[in-house]
C-alpha atoms as a PDB file:
ATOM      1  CA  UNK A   1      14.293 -22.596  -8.600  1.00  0.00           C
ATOM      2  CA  UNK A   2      13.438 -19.484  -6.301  1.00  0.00           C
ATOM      3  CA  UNK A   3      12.640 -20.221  -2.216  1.00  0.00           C
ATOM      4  CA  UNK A   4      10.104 -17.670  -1.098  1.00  0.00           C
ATOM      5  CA  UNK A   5      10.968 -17.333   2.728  1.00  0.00           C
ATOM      6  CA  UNK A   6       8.064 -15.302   2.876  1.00  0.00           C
ATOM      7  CA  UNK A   7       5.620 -18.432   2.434  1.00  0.00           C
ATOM      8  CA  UNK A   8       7.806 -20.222   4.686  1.00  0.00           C
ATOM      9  CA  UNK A   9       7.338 -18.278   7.921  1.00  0.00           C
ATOM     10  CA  UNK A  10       3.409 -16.959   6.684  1.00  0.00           C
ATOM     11  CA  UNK A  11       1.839 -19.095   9.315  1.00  0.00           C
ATOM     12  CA  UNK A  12       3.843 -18.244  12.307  1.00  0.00           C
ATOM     13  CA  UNK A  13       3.500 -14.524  11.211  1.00  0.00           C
ATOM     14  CA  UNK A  14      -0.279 -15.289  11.137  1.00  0.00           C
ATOM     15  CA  UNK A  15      -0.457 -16.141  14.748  1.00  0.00           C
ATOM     16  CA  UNK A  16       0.840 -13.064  15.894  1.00  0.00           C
ATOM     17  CA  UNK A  17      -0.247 -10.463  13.694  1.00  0.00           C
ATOM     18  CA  UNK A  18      -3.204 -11.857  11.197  1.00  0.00           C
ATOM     19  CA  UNK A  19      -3.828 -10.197   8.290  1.00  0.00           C
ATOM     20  CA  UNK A  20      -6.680  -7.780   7.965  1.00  0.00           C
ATOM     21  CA  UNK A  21      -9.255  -6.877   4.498  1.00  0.00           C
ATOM     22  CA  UNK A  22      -7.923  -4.202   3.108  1.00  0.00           C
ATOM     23  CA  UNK A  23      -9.539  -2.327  -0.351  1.00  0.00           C
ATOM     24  CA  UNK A  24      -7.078  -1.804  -3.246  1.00  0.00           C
ATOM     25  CA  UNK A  25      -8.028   1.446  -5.580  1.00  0.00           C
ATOM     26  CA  UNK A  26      -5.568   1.198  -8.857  1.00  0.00           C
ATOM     27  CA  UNK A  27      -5.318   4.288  -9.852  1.00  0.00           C
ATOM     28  CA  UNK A  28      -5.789   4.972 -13.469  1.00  0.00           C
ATOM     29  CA  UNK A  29      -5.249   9.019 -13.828  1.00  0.00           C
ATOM     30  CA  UNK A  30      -7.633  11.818 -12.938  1.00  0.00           C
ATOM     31  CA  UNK A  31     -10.149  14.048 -14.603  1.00  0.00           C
ATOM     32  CA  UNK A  32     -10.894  17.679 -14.685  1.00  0.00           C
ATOM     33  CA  UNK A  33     -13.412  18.998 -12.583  1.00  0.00           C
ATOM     34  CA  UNK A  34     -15.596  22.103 -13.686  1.00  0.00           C
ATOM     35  CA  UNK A  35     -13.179  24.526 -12.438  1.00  0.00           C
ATOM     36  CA  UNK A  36     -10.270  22.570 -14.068  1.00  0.00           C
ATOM     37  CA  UNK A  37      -9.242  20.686 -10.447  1.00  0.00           C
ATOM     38  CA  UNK A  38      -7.447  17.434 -10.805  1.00  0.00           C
ATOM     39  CA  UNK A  39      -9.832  14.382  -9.365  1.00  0.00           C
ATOM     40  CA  UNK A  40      -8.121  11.057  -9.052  1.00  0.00           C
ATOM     41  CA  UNK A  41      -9.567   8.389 -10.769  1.00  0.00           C
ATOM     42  CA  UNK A  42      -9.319   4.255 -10.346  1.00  0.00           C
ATOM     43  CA  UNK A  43     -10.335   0.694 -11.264  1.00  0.00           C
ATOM     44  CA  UNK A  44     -12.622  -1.068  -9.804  1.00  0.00           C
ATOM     45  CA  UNK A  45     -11.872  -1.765  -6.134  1.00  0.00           C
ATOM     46  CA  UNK A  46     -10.668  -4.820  -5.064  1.00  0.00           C
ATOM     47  CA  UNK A  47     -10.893  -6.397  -1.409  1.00  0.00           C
ATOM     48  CA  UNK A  48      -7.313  -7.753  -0.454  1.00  0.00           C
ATOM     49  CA  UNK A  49      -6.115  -9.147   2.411  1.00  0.00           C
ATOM     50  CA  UNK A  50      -2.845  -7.533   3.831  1.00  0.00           C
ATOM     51  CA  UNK A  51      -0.258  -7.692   7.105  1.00  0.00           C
ATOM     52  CA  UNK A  52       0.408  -4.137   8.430  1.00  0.00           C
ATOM     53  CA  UNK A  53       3.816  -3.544  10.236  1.00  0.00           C
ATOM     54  CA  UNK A  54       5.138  -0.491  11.876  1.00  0.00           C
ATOM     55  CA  UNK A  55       8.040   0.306   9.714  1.00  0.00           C
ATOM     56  CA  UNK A  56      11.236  -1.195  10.391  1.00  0.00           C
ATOM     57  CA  UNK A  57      14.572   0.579  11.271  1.00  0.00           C
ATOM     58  CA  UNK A  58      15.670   0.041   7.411  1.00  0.00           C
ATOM     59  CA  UNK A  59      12.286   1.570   6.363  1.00  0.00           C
ATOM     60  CA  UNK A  60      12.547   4.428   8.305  1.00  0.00           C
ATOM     61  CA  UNK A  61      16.185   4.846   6.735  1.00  0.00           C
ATOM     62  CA  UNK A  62      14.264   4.759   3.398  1.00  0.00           C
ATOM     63  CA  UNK A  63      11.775   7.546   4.168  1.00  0.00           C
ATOM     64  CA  UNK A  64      14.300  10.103   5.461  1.00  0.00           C
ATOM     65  CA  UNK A  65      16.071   9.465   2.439  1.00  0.00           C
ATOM     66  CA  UNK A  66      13.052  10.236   0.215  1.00  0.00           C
ATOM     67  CA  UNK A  67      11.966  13.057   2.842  1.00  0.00           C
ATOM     68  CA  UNK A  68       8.532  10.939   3.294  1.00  0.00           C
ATOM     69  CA  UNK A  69       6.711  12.752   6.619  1.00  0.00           C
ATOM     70  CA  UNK A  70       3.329  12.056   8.106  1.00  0.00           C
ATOM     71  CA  UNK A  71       2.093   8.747   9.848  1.00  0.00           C
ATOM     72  CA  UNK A  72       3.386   5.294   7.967  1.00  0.00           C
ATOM     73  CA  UNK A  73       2.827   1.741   7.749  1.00  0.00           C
ATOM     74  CA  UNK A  74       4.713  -1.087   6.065  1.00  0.00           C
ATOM     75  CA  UNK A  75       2.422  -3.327   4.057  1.00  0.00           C
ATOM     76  CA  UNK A  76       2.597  -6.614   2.899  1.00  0.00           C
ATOM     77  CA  UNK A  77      -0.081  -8.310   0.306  1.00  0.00           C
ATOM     78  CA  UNK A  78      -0.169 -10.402  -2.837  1.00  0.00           C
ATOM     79  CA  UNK A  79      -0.799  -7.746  -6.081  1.00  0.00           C
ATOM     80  CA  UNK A  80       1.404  -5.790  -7.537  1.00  0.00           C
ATOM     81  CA  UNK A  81       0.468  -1.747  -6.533  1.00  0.00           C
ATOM     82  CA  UNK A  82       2.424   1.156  -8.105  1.00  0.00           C
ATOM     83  CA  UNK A  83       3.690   4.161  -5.875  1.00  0.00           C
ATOM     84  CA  UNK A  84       3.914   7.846  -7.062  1.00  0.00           C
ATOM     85  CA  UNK A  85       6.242   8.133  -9.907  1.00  0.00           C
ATOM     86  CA  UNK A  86       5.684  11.767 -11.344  1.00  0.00           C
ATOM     87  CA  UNK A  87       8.094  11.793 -14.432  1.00  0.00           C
ATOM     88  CA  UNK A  88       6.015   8.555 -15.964  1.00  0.00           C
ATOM     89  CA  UNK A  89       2.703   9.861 -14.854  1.00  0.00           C
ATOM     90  CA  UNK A  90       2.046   6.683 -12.796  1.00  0.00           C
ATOM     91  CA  UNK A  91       1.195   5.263 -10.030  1.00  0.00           C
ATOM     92  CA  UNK A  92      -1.097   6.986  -6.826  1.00  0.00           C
ATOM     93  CA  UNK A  93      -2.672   3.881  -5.844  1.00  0.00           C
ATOM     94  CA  UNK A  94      -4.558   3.930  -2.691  1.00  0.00           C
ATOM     95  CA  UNK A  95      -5.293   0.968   0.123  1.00  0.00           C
ATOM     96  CA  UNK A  96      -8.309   1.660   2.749  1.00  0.00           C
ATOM     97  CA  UNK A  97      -8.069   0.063   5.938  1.00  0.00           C
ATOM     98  CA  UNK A  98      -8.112   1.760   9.682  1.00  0.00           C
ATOM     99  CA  UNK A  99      -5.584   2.856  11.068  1.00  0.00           C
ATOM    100  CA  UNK A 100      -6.121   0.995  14.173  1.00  0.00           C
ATOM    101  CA  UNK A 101      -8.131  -2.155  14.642  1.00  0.00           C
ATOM    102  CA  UNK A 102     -11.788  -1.018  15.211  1.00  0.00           C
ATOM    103  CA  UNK A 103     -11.785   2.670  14.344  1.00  0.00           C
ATOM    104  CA  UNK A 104     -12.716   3.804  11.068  1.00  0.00           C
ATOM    105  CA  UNK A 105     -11.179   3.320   7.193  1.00  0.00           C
ATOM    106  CA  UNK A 106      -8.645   5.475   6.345  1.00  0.00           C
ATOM    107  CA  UNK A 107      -6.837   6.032   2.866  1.00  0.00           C
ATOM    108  CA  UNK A 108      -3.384   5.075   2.708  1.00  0.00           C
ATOM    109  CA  UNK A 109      -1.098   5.852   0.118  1.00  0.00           C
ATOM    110  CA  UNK A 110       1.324   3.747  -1.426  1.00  0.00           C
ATOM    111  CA  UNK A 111       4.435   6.102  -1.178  1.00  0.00           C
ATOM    112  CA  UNK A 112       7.140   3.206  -1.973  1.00  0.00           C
ATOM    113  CA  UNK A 113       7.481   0.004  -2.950  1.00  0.00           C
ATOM    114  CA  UNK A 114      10.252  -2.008  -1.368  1.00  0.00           C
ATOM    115  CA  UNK A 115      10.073  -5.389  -2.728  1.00  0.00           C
ATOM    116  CA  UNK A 116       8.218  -7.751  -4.861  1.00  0.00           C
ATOM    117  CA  UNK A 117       8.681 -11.047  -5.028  1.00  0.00           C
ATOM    118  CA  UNK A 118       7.564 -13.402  -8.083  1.00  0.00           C
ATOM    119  CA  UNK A 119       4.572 -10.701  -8.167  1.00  0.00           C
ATOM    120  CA  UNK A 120       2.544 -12.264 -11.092  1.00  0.00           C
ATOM    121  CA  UNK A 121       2.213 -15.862  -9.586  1.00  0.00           C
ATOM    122  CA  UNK A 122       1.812 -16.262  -5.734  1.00  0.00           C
ATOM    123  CA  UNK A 123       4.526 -13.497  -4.746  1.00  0.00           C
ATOM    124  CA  UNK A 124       3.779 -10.420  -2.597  1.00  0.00           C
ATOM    125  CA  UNK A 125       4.665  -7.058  -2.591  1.00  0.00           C
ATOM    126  CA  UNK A 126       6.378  -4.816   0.446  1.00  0.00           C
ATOM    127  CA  UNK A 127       5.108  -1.102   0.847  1.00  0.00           C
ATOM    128  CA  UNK A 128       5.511   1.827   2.241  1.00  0.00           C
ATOM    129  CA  UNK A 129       2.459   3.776   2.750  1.00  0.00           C
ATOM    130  CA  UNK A 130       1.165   6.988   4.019  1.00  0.00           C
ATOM    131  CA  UNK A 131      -2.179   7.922   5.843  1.00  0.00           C
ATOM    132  CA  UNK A 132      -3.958  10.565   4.019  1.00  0.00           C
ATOM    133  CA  UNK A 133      -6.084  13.278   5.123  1.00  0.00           C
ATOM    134  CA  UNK A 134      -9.346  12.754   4.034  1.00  0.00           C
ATOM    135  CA  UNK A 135     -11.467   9.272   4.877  1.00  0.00           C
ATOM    136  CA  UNK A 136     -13.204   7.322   1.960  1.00  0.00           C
ATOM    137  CA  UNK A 137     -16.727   8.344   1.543  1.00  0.00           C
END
């Protein structure tokens, strides 16, 4: 039998920081362009609800081990995304959500995934992500 903590405590973390609709874009490779540019290409979006945290001590140990830069957020939500992984060709999906509550959507990144937890039936997943440069159209 596995305890999930996390389902535990969910109500008392929803009184002080409520989650927030989030889109999910799975990425599923890229295309060529006319001049032979890479353009990133995914499923179908999904709207998911997520908890944002400013990373944690530990997760900040984490990115200056894997030399991540650039404004983060720790991310908590019930799928399963994929972060970057180059040698499989994988990965690159993308969450939109502001950065701050009432200013525009942003795309984040999911540079790392932390932890999953029983991901396929009511688990969650713990992220790492990174705001990007350019704003969903």
């Amino acid at each position: 039998m596995s305890l999930n903590l996390h389902s535990a405590v969910r109500g008392m973390i929803q009184a002080v920081n409520a989650d927030i609709s989030a889109t999910y874009l799975q990425s599923t490779g890229y295309t060529l362009n006319a001049s032979g540019q890479q353009v990133a290409t995914y499923a179908q979006a999904k709207t998911v609800q997520i908890q944002v945290q400013p990373p944690s001590g530990r997760d900040l140990q984490h990115m200056e081990f894997l030399n991540l830069q650039g404004v983060v957020r720790t991310v908590f939500l019930y799928s399963n995304p994929q972060a970057v992984d180059r040698i499989n060709v994988q990965g690159g999906d993308l969450l939109q959500f502001p950065q701050f509550h009432g200013e525009p959507v942003d795309n984040w990144l999911v540079t790392y995934v932390d932890q999953t937890w029983d991901v396929g039936l009511t688990g969650w997943t713990k992220l790492i992500v990174t705001l990007q440069t350019d704003r969903p159209s």
